[in-house]
N, C-alpha and C. Protein backbone atom coordinates (compact mmCIF):
# COMPACT_ATOMS: atom_id res chain seq x y z
N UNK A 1 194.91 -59.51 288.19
CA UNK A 1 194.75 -60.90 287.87
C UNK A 1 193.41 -61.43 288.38
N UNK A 2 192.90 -61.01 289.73
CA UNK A 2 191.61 -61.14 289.93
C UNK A 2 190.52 -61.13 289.22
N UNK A 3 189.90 -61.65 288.58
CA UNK A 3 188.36 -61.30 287.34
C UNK A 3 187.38 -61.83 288.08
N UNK A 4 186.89 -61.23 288.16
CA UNK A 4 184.97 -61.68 288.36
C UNK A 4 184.42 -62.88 287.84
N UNK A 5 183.79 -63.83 288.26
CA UNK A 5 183.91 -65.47 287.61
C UNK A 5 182.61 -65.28 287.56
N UNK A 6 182.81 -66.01 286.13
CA UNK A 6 181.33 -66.45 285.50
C UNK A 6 180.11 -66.95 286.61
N UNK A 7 178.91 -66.38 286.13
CA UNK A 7 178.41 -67.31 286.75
C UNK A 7 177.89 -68.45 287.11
N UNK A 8 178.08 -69.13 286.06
CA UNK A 8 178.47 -70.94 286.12
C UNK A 8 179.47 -71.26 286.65
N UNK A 9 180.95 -70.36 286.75
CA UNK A 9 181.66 -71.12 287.57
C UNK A 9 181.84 -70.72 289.12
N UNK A 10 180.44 -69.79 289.46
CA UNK A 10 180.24 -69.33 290.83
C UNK A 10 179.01 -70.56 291.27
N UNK A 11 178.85 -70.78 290.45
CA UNK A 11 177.25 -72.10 290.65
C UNK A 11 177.79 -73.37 290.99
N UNK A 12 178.71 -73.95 289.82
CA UNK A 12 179.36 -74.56 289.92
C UNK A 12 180.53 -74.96 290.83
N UNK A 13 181.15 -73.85 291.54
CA UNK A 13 182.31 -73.76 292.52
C UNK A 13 181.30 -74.29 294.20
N UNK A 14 180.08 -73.30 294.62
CA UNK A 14 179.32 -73.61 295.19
C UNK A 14 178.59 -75.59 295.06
N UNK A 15 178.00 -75.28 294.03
CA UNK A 15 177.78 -76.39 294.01
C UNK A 15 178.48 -78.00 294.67
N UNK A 16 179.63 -77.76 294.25
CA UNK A 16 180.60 -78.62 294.06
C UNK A 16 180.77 -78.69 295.59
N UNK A 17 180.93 -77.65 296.28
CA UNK A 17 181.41 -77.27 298.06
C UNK A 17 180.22 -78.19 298.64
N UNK A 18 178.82 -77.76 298.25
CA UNK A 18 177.81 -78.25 298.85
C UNK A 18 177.60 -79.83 298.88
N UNK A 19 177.53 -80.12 297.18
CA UNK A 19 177.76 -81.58 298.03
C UNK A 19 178.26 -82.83 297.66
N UNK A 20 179.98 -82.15 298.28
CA UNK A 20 180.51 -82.55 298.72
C UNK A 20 181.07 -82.91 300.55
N UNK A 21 179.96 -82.38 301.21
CA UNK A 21 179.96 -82.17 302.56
C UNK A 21 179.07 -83.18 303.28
N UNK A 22 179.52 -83.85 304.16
CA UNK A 22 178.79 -84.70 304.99
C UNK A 22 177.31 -84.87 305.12
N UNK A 23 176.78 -83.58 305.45
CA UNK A 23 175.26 -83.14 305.57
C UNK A 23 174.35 -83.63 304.05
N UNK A 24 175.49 -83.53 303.35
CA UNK A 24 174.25 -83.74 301.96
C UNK A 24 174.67 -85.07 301.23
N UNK A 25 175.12 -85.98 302.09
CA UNK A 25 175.32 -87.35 301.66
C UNK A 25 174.34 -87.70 303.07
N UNK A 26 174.33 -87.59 304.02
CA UNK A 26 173.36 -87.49 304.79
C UNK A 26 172.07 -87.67 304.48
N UNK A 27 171.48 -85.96 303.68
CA UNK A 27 170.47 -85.82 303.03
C UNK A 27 170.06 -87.02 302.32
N UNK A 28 171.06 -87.25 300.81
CA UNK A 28 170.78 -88.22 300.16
C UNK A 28 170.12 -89.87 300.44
N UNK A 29 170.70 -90.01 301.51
CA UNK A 29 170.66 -91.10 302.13
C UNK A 29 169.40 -90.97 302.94
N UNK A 30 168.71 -89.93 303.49
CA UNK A 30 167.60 -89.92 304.14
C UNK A 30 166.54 -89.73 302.88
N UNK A 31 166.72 -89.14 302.05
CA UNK A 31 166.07 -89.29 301.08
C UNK A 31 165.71 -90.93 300.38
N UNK A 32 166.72 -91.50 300.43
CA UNK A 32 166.36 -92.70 299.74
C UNK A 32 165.61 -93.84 300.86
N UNK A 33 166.00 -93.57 302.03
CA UNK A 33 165.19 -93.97 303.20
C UNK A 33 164.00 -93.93 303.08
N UNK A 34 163.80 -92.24 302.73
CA UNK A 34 162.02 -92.01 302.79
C UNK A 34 161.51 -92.93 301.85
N UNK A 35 161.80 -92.77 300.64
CA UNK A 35 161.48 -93.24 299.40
C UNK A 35 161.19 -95.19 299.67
N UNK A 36 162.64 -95.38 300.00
CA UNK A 36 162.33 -97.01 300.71
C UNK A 36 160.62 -97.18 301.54
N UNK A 37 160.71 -96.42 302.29
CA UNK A 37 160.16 -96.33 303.70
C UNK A 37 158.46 -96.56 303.15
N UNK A 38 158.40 -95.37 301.93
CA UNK A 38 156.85 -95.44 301.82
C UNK A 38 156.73 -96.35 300.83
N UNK A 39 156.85 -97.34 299.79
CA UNK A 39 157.00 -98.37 299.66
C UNK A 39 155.97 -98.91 299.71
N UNK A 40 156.00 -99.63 300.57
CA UNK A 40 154.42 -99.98 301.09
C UNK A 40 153.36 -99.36 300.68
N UNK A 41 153.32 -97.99 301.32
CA UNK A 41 152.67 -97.11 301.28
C UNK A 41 151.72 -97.18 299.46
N UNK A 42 152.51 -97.08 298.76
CA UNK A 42 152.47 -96.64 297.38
C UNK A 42 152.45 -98.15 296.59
N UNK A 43 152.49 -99.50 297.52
CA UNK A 43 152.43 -100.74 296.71
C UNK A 43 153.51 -101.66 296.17
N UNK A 44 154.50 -100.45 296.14
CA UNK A 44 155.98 -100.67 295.02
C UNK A 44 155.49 -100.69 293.75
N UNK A 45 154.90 -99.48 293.77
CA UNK A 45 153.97 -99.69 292.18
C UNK A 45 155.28 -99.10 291.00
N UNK A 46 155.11 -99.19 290.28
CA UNK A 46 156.10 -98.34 288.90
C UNK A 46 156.30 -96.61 288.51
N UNK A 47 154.96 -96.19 289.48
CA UNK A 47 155.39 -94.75 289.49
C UNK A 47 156.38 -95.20 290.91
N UNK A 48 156.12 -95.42 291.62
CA UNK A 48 157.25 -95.58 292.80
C UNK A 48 158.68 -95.89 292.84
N UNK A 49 158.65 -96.89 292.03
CA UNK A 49 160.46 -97.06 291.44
C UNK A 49 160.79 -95.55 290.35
N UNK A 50 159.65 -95.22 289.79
CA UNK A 50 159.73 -94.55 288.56
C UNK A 50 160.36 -93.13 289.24
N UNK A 51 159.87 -92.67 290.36
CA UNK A 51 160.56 -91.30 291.20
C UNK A 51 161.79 -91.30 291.52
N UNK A 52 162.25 -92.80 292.00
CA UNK A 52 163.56 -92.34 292.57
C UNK A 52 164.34 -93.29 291.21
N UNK A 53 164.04 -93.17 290.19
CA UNK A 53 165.28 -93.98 289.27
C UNK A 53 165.06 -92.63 288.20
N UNK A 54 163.98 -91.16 288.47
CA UNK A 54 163.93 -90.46 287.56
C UNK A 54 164.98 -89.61 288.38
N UNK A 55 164.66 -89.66 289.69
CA UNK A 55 165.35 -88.14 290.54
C UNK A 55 166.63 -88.39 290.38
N UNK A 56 167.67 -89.95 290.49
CA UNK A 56 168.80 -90.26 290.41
C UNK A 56 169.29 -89.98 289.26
N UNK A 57 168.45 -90.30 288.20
CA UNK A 57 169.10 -90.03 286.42
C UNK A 57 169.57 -88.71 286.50
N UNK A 58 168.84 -88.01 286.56
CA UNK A 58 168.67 -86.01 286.59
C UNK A 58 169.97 -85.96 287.09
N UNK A 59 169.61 -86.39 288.63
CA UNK A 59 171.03 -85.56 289.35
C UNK A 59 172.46 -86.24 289.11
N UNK A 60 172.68 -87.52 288.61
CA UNK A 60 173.50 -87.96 288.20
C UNK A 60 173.95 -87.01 286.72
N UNK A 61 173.42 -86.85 285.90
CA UNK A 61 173.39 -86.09 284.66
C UNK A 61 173.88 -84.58 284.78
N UNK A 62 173.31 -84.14 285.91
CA UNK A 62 174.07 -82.61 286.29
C UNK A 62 175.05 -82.89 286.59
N UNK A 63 175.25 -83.72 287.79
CA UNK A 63 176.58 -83.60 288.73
C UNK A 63 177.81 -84.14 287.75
N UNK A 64 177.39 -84.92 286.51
CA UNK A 64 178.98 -85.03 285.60
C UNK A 64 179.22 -83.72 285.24
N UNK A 65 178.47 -83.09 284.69
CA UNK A 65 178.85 -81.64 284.24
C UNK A 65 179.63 -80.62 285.44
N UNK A 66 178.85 -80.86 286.16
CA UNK A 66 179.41 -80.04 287.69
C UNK A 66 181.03 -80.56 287.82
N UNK A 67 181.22 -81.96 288.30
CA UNK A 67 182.13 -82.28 288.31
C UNK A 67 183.07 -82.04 287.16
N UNK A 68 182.87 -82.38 286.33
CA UNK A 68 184.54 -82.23 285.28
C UNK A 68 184.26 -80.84 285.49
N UNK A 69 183.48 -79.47 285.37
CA UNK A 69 183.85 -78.32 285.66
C UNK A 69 184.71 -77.90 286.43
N UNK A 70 184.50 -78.51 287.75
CA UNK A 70 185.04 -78.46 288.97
C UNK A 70 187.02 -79.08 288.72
N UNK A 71 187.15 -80.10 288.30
CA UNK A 71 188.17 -80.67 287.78
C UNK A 71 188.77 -80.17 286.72
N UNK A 72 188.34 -79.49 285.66
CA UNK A 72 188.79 -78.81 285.06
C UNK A 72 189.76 -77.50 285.02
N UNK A 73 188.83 -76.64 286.17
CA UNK A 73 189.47 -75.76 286.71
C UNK A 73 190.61 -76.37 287.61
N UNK A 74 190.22 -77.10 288.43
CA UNK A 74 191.73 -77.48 289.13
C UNK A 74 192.87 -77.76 288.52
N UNK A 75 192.44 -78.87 287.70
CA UNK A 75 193.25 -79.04 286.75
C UNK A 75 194.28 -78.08 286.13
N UNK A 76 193.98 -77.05 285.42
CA UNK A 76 194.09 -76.21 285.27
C UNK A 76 194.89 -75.07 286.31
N UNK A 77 194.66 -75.01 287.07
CA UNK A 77 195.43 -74.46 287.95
C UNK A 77 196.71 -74.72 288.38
N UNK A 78 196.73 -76.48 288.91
CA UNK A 78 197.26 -77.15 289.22
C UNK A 78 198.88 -76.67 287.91
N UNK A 79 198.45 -76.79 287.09
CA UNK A 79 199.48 -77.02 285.50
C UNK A 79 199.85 -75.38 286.22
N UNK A 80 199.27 -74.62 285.93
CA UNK A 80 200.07 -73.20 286.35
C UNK A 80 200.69 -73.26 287.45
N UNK A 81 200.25 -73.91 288.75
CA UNK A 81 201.46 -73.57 289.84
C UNK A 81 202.12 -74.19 289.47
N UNK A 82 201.96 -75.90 288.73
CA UNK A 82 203.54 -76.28 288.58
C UNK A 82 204.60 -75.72 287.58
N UNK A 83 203.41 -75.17 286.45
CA UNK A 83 204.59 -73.92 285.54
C UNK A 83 205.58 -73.25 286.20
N UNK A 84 205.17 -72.70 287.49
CA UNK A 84 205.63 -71.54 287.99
C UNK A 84 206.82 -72.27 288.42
N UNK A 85 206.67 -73.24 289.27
CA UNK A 85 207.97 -74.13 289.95
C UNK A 85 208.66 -74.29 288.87
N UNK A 86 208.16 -74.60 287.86
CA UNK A 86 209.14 -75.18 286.72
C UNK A 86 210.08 -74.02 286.70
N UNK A 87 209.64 -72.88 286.23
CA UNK A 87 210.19 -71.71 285.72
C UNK A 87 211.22 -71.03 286.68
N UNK A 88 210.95 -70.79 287.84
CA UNK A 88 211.34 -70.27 289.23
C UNK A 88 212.56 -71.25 289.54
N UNK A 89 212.04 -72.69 289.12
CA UNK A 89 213.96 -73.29 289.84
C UNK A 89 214.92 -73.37 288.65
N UNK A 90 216.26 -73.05 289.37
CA UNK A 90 217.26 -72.52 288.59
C UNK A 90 217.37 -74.35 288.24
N UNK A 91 217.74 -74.22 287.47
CA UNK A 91 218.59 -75.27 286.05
C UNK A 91 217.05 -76.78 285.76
N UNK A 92 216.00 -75.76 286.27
CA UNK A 92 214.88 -77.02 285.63
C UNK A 92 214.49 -76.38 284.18
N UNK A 93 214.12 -77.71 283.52
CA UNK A 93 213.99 -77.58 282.32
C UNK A 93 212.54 -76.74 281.70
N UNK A 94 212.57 -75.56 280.79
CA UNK A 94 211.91 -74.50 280.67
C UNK A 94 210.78 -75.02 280.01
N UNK A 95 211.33 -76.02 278.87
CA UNK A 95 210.23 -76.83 278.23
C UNK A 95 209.79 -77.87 278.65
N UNK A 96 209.33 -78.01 279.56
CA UNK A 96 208.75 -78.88 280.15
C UNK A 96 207.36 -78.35 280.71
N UNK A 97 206.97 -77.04 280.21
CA UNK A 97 206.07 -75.70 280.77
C UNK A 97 204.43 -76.69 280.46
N UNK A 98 204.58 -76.80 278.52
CA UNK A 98 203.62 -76.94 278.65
C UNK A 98 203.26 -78.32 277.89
N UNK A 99 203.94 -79.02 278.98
CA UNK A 99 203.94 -80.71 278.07
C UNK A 99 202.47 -81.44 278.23
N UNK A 100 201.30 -80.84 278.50
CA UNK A 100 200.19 -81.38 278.43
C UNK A 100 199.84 -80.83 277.36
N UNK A 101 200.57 -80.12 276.44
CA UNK A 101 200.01 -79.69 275.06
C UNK A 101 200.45 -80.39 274.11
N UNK A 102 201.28 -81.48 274.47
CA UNK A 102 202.03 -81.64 273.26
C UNK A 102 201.10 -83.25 272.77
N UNK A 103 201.41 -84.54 271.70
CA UNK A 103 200.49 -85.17 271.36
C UNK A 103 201.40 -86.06 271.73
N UNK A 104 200.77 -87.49 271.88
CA UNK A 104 201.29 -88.59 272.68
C UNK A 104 202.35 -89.09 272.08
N UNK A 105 202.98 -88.99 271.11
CA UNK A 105 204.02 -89.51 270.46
C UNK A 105 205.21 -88.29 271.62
N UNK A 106 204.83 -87.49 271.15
CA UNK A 106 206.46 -86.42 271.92
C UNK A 106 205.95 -86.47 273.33
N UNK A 107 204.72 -86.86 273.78
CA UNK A 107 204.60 -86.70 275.81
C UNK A 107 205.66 -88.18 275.62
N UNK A 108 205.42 -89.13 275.22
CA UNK A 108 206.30 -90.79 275.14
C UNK A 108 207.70 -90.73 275.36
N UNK A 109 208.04 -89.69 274.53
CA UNK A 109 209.20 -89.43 274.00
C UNK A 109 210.12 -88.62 275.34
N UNK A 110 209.05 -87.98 275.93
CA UNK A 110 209.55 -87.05 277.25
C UNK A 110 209.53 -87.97 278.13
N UNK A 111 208.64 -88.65 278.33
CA UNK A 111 208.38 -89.62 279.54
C UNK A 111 209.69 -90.38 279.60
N UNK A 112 209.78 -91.38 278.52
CA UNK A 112 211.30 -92.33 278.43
C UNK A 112 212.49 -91.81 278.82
N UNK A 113 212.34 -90.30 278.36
CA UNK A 113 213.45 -89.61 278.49
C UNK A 113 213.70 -89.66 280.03
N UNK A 114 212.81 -88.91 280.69
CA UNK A 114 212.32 -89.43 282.39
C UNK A 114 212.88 -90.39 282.91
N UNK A 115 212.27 -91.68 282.27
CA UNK A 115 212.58 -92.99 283.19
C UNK A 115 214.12 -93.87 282.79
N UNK A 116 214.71 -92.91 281.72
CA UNK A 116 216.06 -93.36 281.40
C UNK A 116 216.49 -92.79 282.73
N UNK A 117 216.88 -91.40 282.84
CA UNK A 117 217.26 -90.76 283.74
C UNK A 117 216.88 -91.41 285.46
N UNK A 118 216.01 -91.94 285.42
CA UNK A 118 215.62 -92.87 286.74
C UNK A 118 216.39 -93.70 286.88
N UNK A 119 216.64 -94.59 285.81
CA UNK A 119 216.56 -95.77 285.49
C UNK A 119 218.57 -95.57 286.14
N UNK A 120 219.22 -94.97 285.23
CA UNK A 120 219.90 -94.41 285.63
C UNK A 120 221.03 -93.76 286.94
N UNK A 121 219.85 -93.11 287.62
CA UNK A 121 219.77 -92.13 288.95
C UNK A 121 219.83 -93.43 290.05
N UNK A 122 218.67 -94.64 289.53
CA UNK A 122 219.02 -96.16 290.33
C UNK A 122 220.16 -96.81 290.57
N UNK A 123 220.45 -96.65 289.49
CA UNK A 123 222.19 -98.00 289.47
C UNK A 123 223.04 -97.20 289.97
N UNK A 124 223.02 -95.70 289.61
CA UNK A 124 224.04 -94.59 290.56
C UNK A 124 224.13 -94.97 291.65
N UNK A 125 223.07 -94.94 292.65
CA UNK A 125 222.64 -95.10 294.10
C UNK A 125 223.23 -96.08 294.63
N UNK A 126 222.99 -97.70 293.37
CA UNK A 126 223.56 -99.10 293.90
C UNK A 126 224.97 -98.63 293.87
N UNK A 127 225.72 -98.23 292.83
CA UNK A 127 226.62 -98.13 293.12
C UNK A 127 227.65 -97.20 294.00
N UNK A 128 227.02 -96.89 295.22
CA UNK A 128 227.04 -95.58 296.25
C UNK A 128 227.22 -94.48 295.71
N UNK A 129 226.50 -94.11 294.56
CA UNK A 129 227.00 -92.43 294.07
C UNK A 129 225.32 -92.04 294.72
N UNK A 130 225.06 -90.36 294.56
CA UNK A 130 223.83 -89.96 295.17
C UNK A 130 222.99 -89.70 293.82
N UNK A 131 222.23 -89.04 293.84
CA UNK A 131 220.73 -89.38 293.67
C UNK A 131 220.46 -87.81 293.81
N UNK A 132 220.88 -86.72 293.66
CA UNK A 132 221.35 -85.51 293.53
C UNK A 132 222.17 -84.96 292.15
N UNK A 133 222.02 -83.69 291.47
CA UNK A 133 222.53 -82.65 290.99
C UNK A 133 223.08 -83.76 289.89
N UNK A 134 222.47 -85.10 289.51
CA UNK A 134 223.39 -85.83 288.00
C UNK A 134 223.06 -85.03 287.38
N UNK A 135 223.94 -85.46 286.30
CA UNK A 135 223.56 -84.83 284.77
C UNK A 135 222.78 -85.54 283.95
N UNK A 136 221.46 -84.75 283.54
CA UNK A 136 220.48 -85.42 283.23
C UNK A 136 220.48 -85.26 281.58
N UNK A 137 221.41 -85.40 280.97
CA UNK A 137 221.70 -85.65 279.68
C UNK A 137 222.00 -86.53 279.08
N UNK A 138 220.76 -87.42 279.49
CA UNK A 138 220.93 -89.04 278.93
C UNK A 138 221.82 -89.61 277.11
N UNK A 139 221.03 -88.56 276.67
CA UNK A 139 221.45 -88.79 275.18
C UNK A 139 223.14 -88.55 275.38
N UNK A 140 223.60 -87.76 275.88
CA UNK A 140 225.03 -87.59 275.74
C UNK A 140 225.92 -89.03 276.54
N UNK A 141 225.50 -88.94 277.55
CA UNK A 141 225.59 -90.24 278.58
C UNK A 141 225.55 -91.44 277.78
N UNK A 142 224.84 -91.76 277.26
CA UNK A 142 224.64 -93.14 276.34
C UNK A 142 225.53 -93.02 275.34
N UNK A 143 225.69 -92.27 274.78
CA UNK A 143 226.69 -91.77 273.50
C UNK A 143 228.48 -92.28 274.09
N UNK A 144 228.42 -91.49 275.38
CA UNK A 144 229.87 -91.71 276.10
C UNK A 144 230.27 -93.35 275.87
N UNK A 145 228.91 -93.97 276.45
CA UNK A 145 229.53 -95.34 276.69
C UNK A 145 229.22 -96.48 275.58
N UNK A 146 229.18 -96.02 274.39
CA UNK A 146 229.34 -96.24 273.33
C UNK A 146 230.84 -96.77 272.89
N UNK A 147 231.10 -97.50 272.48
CA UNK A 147 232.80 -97.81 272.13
C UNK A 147 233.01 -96.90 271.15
N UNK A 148 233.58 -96.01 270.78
CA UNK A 148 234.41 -95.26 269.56
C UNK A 148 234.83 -96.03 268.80
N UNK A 149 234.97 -95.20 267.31
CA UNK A 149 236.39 -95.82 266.57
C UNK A 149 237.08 -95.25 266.97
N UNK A 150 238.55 -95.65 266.70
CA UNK A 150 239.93 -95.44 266.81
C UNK A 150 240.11 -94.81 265.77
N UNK A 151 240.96 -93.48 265.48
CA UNK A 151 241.31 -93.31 264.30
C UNK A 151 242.14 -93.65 263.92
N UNK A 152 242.57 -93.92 262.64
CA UNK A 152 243.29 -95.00 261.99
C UNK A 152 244.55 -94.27 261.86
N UNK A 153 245.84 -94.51 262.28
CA UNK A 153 247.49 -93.73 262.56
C UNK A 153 248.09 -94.03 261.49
């Protein structure tokens, strides 16, 4: 399962470590100091604003790319360990694996399904039942407390 990672996402993984670390918000910040600092120096002429509103564009412009890379992969990961939980506990639901694939009409449709079952799992509680092992078969549940017909004798 181990593979050898690209090397954008060895640049990128680095990257991302670096700075995100104290020392290079540090940096940044002494950097814009200097830049403040000589000022004077340089007049506040328009190449002078022009350095540090060019150096900020740049690195702002990489670091989105860096970042959603970085998030991406987690992301990504993240969905597989929780696959695994999904799969691994006995009586959780199997399809539920890969519900970031599905399109917003059926994620809606799962979600409600969700917050019935909350909604639900709540009034249980008020009414001292637990909040544990219900039966999460809302559609059947709603159906129950439905009035019937009578069949006709």
């Amino acid at each position: 399962m181990a593979r050898r990672k690209s090397a954008f996402t060895r640049f990128a993984t680095a990257a991302s470590r670096a700075t995100g670390r104290p020392a290079t918000f540090v940096l940044a910040v002494s950097i814009v100091a200097v830049w403040a600092v000589t000022g004077p120096l340089f007049g506040f002429s328009d190449t002078w604003q022009l350095v540090i509103n060019t150096g900020t564009t740049i690195i702002t412009f990489l670091m989105v790319f860096l970042i959603q890379n970085t998030q991406n992969r987690d992301s990504e990961a993240m969905h597989v360990k929780m696959d695994e939980l999904i799969r691994a506990m006995n009586g959780a639901h199997n399809a539920l694996l890969d519900l970031e694939e599905l399109d917003d009409k059926e994620l809606d449709q799962a979600r409600d399904r969700y917050r019935r079952l909350a909604e639900r799992a709540r009034s249980d509680i008020e009414k001292g039942g637990r909040d544990i092992g219900c039966n999460d078969d809302v559609e059947d549940d709603e159906a129950e407390a439905r009035p019937r017909a009578r069949p006709e004798s």
